[in-house]
PDB file of N, CA and C in Angstrom:
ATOM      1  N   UNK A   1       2.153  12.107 -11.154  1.00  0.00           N
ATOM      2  CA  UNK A   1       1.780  11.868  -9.781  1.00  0.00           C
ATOM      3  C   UNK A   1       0.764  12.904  -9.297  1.00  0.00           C
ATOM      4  N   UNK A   2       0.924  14.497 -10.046  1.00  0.00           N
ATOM      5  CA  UNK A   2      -0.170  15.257  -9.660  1.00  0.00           C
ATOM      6  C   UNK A   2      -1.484  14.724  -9.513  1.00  0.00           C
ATOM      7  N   UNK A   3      -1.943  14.072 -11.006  1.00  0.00           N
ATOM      8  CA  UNK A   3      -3.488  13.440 -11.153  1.00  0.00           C
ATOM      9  C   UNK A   3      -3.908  12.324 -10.161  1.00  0.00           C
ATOM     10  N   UNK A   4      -2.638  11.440  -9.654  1.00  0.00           N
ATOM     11  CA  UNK A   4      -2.934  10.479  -8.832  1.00  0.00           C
ATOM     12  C   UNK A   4      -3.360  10.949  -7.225  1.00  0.00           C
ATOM     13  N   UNK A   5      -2.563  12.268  -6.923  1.00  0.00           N
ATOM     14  CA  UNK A   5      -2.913  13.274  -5.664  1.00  0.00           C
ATOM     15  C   UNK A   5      -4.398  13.860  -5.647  1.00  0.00           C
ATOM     16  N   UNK A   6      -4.483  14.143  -6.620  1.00  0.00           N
ATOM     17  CA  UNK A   6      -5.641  15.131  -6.792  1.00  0.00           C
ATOM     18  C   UNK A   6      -6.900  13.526  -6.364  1.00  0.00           C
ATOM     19  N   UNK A   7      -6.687  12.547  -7.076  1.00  0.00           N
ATOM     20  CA  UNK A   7      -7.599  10.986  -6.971  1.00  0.00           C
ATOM     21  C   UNK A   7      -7.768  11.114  -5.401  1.00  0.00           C
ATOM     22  N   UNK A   8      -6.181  10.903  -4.840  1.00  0.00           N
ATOM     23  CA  UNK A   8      -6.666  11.075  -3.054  1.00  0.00           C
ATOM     24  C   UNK A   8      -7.279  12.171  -2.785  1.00  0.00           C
ATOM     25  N   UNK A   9      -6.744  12.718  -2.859  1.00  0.00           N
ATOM     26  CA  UNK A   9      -7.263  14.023  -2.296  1.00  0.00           C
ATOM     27  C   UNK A   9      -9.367  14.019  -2.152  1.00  0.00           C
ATOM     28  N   UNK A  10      -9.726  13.659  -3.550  1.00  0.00           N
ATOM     29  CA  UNK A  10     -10.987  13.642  -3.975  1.00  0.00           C
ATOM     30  C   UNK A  10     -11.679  12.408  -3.279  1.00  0.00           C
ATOM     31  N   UNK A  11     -10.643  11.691  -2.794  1.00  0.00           N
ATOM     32  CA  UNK A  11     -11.204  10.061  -1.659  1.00  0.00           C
ATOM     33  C   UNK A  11     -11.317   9.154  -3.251  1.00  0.00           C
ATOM     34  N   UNK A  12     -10.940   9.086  -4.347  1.00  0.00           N
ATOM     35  CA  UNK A  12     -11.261   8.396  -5.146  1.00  0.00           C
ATOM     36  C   UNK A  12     -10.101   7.611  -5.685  1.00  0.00           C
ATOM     37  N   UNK A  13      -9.829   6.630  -4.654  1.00  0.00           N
ATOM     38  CA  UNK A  13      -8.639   5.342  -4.052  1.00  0.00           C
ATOM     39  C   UNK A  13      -8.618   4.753  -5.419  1.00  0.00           C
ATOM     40  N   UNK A  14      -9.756   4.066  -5.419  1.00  0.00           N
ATOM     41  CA  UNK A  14      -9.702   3.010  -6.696  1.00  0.00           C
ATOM     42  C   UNK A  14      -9.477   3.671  -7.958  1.00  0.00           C
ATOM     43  N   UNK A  15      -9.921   4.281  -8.148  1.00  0.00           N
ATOM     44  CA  UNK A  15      -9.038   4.946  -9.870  1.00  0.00           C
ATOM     45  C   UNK A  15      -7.624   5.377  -9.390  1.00  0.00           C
ATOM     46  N   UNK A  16      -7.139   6.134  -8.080  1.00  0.00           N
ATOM     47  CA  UNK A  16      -5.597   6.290  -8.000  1.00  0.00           C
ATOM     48  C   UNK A  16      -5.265   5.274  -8.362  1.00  0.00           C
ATOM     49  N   UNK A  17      -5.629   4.198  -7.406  1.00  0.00           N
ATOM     50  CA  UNK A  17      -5.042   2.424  -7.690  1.00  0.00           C
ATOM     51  C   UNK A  17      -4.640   2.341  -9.017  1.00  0.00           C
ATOM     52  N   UNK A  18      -5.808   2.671 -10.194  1.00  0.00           N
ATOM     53  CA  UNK A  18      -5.776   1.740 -11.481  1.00  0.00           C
ATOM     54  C   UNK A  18      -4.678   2.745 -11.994  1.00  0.00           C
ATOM     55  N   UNK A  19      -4.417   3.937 -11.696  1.00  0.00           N
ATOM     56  CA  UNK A  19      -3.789   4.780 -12.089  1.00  0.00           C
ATOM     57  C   UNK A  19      -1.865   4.041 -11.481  1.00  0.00           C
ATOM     58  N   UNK A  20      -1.926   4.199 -10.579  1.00  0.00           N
ATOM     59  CA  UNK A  20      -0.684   3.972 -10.093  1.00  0.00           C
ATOM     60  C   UNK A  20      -0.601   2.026 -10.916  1.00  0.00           C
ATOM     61  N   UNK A  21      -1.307   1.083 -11.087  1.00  0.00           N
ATOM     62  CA  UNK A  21      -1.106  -0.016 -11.846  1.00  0.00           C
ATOM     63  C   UNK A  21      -0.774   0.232 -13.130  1.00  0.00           C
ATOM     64  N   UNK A  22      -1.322   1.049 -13.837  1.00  0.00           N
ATOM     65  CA  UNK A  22      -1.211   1.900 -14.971  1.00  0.00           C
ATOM     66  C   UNK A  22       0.386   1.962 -15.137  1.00  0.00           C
ATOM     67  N   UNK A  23       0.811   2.803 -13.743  1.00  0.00           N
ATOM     68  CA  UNK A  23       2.276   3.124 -14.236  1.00  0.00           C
ATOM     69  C   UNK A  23       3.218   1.822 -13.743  1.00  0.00           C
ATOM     70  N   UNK A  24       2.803   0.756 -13.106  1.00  0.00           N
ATOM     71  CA  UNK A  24       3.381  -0.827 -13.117  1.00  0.00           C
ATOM     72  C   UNK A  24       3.533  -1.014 -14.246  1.00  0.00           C
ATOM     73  N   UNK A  25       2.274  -1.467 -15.209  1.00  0.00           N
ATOM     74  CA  UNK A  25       1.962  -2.580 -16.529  1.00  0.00           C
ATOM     75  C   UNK A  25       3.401  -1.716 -17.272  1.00  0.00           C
ATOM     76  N   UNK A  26       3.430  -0.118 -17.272  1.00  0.00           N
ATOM     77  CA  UNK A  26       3.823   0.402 -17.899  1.00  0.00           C
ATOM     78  C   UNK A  26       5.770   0.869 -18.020  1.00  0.00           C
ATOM     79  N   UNK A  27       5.893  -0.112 -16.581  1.00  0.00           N
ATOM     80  CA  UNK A  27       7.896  -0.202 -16.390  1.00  0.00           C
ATOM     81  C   UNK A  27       7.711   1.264 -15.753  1.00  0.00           C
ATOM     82  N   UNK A  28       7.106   2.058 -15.349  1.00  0.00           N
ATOM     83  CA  UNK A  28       7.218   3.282 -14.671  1.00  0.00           C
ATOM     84  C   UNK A  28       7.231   3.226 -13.275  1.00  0.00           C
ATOM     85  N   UNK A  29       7.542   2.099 -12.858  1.00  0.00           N
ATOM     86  CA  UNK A  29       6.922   2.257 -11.448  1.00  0.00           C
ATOM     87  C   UNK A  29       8.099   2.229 -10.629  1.00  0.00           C
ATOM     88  N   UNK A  30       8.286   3.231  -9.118  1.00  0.00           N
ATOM     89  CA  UNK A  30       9.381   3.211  -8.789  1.00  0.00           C
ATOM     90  C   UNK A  30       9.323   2.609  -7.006  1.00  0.00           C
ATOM     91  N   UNK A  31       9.940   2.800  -6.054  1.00  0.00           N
ATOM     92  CA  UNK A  31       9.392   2.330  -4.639  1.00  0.00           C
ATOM     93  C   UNK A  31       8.277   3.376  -4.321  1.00  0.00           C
ATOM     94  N   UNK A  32       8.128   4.241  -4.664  1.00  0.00           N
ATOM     95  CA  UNK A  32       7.288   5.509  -4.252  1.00  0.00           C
ATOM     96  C   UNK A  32       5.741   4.944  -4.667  1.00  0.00           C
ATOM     97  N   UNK A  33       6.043   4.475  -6.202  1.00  0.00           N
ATOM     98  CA  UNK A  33       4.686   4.482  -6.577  1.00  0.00           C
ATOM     99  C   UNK A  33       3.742   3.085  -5.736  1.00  0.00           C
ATOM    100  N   UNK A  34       5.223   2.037  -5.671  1.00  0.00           N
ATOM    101  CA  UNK A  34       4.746   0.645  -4.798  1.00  0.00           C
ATOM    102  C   UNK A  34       4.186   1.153  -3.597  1.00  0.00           C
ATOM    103  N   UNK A  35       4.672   2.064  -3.169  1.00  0.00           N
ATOM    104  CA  UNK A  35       4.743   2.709  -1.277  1.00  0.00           C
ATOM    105  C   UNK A  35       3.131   3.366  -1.234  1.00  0.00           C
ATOM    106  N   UNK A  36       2.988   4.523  -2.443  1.00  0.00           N
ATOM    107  CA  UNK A  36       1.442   4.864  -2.422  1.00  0.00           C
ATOM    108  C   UNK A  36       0.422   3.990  -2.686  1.00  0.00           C
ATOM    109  N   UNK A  37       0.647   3.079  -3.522  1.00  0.00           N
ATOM    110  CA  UNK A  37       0.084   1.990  -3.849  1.00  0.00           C
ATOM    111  C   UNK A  37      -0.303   0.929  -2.542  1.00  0.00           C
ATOM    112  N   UNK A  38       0.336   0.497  -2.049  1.00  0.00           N
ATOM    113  CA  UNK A  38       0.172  -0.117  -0.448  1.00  0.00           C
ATOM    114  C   UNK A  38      -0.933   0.685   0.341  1.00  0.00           C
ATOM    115  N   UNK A  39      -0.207   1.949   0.619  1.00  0.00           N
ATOM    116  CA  UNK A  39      -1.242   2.904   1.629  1.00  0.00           C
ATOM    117  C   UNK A  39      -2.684   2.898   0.872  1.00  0.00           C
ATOM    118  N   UNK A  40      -2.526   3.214  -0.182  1.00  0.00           N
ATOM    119  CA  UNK A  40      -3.876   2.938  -0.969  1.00  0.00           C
ATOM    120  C   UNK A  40      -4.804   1.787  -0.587  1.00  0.00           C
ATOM    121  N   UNK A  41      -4.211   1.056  -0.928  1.00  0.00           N
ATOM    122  CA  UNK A  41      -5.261  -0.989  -0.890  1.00  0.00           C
ATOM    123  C   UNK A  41      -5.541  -0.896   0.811  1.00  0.00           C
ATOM    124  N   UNK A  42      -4.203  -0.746   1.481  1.00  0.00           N
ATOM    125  CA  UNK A  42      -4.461  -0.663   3.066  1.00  0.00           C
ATOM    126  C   UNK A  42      -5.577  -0.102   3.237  1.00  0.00           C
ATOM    127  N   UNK A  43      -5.895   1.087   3.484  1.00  0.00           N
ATOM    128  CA  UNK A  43      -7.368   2.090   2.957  1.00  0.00           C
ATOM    129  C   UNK A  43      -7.791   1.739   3.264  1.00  0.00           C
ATOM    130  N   UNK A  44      -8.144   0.617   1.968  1.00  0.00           N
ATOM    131  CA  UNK A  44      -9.030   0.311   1.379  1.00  0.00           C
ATOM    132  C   UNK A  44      -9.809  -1.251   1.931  1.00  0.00           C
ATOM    133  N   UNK A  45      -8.841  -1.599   2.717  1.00  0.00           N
ATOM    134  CA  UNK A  45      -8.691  -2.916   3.937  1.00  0.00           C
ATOM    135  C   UNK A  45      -8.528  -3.811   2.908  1.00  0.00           C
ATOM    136  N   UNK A  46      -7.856  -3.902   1.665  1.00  0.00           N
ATOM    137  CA  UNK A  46      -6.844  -4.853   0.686  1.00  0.00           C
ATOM    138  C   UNK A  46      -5.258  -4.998   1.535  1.00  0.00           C
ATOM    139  N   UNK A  47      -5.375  -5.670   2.725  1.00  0.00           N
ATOM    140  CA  UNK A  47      -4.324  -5.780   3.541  1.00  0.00           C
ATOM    141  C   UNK A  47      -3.338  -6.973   2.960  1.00  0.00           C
ATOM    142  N   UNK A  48      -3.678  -7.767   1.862  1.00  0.00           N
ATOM    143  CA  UNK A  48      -2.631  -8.794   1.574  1.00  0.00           C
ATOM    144  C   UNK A  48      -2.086  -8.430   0.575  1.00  0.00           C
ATOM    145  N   UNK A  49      -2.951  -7.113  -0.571  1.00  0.00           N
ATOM    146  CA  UNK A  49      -2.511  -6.555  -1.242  1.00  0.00           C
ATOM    147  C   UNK A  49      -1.599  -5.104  -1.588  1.00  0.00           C
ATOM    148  N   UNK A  50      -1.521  -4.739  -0.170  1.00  0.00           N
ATOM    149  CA  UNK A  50      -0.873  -3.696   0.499  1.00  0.00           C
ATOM    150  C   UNK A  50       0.631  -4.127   1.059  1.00  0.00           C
ATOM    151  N   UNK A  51       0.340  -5.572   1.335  1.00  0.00           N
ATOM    152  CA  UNK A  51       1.658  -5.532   1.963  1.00  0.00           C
ATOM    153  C   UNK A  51       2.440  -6.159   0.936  1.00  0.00           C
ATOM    154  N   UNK A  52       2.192  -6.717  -0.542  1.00  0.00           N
ATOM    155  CA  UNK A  52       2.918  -6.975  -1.598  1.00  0.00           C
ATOM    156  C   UNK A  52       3.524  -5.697  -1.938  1.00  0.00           C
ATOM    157  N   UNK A  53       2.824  -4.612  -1.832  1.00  0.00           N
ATOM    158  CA  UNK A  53       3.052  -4.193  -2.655  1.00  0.00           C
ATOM    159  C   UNK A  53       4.543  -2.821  -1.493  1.00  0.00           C
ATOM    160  N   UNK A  54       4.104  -2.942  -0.651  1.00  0.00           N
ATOM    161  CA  UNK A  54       5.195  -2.878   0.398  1.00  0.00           C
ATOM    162  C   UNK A  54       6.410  -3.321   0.064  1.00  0.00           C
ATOM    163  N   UNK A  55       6.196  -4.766   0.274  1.00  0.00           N
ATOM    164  CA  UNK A  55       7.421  -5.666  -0.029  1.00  0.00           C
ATOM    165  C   UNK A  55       8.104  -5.457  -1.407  1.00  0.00           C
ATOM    166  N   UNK A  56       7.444  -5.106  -2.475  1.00  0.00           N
ATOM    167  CA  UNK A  56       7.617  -4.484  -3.681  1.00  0.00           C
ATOM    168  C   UNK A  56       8.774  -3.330  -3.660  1.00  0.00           C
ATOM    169  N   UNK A  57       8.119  -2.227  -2.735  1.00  0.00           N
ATOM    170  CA  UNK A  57       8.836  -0.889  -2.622  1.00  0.00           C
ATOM    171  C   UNK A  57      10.066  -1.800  -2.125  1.00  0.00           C
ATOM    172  N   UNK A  58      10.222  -2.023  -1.075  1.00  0.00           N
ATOM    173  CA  UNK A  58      11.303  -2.574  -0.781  1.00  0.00           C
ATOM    174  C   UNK A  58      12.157  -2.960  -1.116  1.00  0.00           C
ATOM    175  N   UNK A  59      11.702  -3.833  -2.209  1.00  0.00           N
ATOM    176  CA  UNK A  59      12.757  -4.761  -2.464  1.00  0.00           C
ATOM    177  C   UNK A  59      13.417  -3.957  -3.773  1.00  0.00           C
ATOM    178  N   UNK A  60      12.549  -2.710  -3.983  1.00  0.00           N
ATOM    179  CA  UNK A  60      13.553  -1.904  -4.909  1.00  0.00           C
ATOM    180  C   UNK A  60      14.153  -0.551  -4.566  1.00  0.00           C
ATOM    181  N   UNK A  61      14.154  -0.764  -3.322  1.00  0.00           N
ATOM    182  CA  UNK A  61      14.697   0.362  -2.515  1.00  0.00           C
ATOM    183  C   UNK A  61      14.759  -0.014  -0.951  1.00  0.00           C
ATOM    184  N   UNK A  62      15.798  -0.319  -0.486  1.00  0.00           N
ATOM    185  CA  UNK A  62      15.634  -0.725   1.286  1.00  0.00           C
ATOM    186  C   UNK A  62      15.721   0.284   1.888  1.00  0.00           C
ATOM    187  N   UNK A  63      15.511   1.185   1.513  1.00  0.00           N
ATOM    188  CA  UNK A  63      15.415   2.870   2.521  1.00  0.00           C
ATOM    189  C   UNK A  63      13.743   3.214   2.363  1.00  0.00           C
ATOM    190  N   UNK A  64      13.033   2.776   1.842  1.00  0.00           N
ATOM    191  CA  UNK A  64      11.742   2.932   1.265  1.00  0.00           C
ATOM    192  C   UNK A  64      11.284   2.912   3.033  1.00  0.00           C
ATOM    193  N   UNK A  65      10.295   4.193   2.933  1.00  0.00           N
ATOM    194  CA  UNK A  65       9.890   4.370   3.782  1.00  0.00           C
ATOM    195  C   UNK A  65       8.324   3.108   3.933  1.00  0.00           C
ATOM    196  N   UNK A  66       8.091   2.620   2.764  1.00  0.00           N
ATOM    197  CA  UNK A  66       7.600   0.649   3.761  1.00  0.00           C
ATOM    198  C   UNK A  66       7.848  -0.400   4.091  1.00  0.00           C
ATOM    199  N   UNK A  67       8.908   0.072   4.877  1.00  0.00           N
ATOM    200  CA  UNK A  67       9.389  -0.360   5.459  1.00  0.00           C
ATOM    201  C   UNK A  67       9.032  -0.597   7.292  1.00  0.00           C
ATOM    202  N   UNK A  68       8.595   0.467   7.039  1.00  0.00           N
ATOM    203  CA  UNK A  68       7.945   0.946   8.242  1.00  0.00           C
ATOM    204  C   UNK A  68       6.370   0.792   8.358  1.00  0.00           C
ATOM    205  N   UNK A  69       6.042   0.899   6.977  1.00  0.00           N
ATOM    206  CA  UNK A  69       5.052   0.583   6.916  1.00  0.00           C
ATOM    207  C   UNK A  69       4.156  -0.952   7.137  1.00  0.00           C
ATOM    208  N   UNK A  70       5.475  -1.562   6.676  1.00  0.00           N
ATOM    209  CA  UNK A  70       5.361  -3.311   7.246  1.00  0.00           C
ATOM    210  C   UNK A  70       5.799  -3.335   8.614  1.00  0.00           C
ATOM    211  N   UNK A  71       6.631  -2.939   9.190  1.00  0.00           N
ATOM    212  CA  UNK A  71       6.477  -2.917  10.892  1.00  0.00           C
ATOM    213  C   UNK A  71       5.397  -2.426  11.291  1.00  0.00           C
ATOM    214  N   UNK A  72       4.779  -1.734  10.479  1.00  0.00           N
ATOM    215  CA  UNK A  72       3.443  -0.929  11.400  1.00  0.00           C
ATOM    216  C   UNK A  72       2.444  -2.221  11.320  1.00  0.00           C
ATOM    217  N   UNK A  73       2.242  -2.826  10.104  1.00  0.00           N
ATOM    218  CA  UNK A  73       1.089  -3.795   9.578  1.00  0.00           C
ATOM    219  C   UNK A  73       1.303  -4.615  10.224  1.00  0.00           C
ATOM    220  N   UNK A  74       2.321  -4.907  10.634  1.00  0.00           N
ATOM    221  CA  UNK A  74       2.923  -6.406  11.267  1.00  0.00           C
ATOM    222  C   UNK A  74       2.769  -6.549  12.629  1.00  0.00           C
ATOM    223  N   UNK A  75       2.780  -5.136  13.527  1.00  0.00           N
ATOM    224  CA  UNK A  75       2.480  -4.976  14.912  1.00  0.00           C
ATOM    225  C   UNK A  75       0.725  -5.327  15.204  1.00  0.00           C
ATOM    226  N   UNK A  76      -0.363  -4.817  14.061  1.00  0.00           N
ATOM    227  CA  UNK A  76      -1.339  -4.946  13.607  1.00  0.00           C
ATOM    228  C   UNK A  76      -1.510  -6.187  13.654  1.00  0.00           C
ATOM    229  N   UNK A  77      -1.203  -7.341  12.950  1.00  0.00           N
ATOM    230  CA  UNK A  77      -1.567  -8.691  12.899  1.00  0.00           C
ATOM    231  C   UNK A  77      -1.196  -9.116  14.349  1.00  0.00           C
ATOM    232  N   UNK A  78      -0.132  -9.068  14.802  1.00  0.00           N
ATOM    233  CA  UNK A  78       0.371  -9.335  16.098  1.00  0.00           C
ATOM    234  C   UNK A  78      -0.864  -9.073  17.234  1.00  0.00           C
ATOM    235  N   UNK A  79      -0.980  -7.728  17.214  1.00  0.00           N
ATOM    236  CA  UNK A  79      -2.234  -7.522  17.804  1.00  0.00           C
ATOM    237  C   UNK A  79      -3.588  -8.481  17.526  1.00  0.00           C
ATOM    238  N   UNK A  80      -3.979  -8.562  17.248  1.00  0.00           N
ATOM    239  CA  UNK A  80      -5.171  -9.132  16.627  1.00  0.00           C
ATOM    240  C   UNK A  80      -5.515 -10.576  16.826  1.00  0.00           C
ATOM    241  N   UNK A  81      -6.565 -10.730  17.582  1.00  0.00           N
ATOM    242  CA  UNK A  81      -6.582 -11.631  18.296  1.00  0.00           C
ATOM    243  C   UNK A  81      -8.101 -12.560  18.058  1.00  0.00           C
ATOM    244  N   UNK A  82      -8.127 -13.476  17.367  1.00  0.00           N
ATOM    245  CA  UNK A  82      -9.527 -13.905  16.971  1.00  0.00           C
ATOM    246  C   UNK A  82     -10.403 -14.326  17.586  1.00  0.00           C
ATOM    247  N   UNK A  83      -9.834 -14.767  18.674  1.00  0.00           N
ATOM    248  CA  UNK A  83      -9.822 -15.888  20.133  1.00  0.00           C
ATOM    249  C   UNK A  83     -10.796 -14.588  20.922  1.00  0.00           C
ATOM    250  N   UNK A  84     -10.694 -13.377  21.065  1.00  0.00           N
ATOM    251  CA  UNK A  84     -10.774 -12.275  21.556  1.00  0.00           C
ATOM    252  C   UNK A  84     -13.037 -12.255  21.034  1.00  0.00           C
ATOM    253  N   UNK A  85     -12.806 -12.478  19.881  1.00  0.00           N
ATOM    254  CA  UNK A  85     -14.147 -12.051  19.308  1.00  0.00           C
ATOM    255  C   UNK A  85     -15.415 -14.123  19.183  1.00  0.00           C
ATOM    256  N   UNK A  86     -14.513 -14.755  19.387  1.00  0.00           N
ATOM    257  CA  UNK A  86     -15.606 -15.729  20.013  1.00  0.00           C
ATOM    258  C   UNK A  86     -15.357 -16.010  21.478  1.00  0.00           C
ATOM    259  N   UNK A  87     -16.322 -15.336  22.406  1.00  0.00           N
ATOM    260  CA  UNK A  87     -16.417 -15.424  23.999  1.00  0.00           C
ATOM    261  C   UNK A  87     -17.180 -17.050  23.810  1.00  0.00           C
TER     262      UNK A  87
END
């Protein structure tokens, strides 16, 4: 997880990404890695792919802090109003 920190840290999302998929393909993956993985794509405005991967953490951990992270996304769509941007 160090090398995947150091990826944020450096703003370089998309190799964390392939990195944290890396440890998917690979049965390593735990709610944490689903949870960074989300915030990642989110970023990255991969919002349908953020919230799989949310739902992911979740569903292998219901204390997973995206949990919150899908209430946050979800208040977001709620908001959002299309009607708003053709006057």
């Amino acid at each position: 997880m160090q090398k995947i920190d150091e990826l944020i840290t450096q703003n370089r999302l998309d190799e964390a990404i392939r990195l944290l998929g890396k440890q998917v393909d690979a049965g390593n993956a735990d709610d944490n890695t689903y949870f960074t993985m989300g915030k990642l794509l989110w970023r990255l405005g991969r919002r349908s792919e953020a919230m799989d991967a949310y739902n992911r953490a979740v569903s292998i951990n219901p204390d997973s802090p995206a949990n919150v992270a899908i209430e946050q996304a979800r208040a977001i769509f709620d908001f959002y109003n299309p009607d708003l941007l053709n006057p």
